[in-house]
C-alpha atoms as a PDB file:
ATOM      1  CA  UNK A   1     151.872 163.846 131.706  1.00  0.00           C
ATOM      2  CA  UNK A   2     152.158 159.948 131.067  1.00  0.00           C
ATOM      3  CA  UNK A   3     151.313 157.219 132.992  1.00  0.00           C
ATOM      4  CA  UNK A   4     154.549 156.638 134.907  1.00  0.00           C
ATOM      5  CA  UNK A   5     153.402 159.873 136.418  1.00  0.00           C
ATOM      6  CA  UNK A   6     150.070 159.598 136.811  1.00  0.00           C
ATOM      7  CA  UNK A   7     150.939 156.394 138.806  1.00  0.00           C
ATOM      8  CA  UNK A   8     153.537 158.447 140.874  1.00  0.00           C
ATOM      9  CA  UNK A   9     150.834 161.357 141.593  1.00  0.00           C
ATOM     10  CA  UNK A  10     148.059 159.293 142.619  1.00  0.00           C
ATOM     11  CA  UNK A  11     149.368 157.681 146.193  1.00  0.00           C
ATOM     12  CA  UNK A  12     145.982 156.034 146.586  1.00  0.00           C
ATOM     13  CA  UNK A  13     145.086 152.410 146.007  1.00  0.00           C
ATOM     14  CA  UNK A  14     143.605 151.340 142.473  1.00  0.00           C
ATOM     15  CA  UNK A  15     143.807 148.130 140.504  1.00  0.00           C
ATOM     16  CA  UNK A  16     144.390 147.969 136.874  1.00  0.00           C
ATOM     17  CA  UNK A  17     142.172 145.382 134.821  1.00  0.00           C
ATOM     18  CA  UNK A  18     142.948 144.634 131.720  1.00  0.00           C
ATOM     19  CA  UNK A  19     140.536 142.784 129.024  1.00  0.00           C
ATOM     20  CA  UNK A  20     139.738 141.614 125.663  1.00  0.00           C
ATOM     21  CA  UNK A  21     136.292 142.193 124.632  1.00  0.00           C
ATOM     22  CA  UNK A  22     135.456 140.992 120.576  1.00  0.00           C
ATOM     23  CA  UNK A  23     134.918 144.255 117.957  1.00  0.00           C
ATOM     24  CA  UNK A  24     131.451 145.942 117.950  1.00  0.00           C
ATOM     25  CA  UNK A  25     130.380 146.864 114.462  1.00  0.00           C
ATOM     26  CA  UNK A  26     126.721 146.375 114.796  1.00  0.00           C
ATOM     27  CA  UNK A  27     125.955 149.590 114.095  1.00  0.00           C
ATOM     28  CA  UNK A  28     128.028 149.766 111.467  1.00  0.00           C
ATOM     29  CA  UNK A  29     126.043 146.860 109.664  1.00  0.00           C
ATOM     30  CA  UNK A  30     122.565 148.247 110.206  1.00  0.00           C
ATOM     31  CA  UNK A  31     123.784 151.059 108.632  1.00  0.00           C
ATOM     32  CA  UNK A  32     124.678 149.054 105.492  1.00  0.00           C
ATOM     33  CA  UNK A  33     121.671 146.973 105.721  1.00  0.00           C
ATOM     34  CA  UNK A  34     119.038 150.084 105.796  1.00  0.00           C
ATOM     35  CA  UNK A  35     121.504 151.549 102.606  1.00  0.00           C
ATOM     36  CA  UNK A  36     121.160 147.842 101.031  1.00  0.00           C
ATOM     37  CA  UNK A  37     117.242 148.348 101.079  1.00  0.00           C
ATOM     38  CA  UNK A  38     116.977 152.100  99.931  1.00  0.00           C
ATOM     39  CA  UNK A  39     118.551 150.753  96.697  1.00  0.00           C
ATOM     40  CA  UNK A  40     118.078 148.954  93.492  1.00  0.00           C
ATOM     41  CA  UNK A  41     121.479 149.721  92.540  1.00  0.00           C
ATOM     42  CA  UNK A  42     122.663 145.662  91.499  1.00  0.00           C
ATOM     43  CA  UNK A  43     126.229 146.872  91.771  1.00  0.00           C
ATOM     44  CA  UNK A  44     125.930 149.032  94.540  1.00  0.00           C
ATOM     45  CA  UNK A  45     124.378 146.134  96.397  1.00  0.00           C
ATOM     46  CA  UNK A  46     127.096 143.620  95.804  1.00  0.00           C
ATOM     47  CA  UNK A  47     129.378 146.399  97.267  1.00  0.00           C
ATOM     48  CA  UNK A  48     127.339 146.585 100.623  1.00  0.00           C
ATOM     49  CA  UNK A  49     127.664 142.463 100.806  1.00  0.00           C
ATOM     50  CA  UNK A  50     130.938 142.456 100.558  1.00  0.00           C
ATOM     51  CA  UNK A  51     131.086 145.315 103.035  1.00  0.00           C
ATOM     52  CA  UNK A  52     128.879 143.750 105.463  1.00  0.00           C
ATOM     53  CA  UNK A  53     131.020 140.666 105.192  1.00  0.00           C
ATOM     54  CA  UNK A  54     134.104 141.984 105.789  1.00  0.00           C
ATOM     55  CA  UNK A  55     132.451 143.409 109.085  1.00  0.00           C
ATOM     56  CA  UNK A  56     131.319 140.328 110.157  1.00  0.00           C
ATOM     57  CA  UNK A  57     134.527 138.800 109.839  1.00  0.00           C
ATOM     58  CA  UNK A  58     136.515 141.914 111.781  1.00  0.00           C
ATOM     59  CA  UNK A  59     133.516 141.185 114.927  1.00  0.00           C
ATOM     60  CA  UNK A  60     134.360 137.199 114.830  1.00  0.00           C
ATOM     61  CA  UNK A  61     137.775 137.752 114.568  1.00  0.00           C
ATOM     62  CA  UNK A  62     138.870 140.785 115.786  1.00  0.00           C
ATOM     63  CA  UNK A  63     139.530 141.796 119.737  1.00  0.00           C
ATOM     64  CA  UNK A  64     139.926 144.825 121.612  1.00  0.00           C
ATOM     65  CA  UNK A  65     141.998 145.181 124.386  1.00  0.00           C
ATOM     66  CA  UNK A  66     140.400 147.704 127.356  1.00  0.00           C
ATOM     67  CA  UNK A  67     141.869 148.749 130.033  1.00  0.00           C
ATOM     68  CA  UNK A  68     139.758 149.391 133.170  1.00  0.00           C
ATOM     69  CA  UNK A  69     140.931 151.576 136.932  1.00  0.00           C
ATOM     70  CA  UNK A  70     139.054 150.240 139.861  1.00  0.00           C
ATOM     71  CA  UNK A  71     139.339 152.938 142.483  1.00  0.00           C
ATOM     72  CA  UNK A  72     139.026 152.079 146.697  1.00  0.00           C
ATOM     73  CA  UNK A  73     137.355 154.370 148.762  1.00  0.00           C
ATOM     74  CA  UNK A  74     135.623 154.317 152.506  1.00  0.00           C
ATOM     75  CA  UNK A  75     132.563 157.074 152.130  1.00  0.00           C
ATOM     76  CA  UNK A  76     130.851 159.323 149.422  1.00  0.00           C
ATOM     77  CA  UNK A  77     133.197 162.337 150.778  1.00  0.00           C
ATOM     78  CA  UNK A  78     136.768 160.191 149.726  1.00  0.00           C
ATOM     79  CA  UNK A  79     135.065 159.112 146.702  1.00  0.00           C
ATOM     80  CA  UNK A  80     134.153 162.333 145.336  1.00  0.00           C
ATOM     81  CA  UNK A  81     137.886 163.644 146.350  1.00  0.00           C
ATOM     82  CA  UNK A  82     139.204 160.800 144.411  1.00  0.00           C
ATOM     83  CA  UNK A  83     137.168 161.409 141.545  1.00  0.00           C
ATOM     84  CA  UNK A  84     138.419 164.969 141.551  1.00  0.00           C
ATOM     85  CA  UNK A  85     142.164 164.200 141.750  1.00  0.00           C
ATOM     86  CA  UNK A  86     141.918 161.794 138.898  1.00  0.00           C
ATOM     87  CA  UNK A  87     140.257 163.766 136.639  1.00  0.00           C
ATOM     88  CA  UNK A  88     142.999 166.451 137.346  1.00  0.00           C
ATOM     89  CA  UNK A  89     146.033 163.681 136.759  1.00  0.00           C
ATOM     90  CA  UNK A  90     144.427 162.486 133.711  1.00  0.00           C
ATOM     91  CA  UNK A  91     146.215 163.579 130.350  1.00  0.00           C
ATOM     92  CA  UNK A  92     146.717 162.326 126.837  1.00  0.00           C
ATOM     93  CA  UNK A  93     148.542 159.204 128.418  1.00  0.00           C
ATOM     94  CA  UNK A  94     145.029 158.028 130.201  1.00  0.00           C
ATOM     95  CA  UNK A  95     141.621 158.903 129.399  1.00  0.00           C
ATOM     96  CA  UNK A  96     138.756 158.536 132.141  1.00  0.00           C
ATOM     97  CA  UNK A  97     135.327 157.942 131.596  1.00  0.00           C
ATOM     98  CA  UNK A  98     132.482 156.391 133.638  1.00  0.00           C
ATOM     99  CA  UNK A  99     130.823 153.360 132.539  1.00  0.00           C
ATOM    100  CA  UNK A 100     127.421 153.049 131.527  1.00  0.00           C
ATOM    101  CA  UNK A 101     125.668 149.556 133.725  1.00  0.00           C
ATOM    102  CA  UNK A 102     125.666 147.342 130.429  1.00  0.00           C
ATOM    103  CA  UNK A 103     129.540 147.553 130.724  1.00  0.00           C
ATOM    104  CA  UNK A 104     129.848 147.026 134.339  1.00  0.00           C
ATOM    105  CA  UNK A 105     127.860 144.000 133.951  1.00  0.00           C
ATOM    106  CA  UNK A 106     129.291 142.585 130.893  1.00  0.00           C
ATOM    107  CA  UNK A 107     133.048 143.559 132.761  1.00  0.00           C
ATOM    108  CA  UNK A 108     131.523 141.168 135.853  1.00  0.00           C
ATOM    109  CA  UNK A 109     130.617 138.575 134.415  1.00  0.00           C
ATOM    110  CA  UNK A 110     134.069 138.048 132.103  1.00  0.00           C
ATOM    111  CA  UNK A 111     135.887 138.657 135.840  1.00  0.00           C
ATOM    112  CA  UNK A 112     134.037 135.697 136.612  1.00  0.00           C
ATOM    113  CA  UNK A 113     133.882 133.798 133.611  1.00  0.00           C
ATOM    114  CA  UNK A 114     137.644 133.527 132.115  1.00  0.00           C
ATOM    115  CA  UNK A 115     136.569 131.355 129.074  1.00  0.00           C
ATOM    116  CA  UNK A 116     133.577 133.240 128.280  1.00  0.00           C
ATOM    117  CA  UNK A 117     132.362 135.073 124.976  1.00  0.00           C
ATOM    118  CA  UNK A 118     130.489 137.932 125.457  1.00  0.00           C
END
């Protein structure tokens, strides 16, 4: 299924936000950083710098653009029916997932904040 008809299956109301957040790679460079001090390797080393340089480059310079579905509903009861229905639309055209609070908060405050960096 794609998303022209997930959109025609799912009658209900939902809003489609779209974002650019910057590139995470911070676990990517503690990863290099704990390899950089398990080693003597002089070579291997300067390989890891220029590694962990080109990663903080991609996280200054580099976006991602998420796409988040705020659904509507009244009481716990239409929310859990909702919840099922989507989950049985969904497809290789639109992943669900729920968000952890971290995201919902960092998602808040760039609704709020246009200009922001987060």
């Amino acid at each position: 299924m794609d998303f022209s008809n997930f959109l025609r299956n799912y009658i209900d109301d939902i809003k489609i936000i779209s974002m650019t957040f910057p590139v995470n790679t911070q676990v990517q460079q503690e990863h290099i950083l704990k390899k950089m001090e398990m080693t003597d390797n002089k070579i291997y080393i300067n390989f890891l710098n220029k590694r962990l340089d080109q990663l903080i480059a991609i996280e200054e310079k580099r976006k991602n653009k998420e796409f988040y579905l705020m659904v509507f509903y009244e009481d716990e009861k239409t929310k859990r029916e909702r919840e099922i229905q989507l989950l049985r639309l969904t497809s290789s055209a639109i992943t669900l997932s729920t968000l952890d609070l971290d995201k919902k908060i960092k998602i808040m405050f760039k609704l709020n904040n246009h200009n922001s960096k987060i």
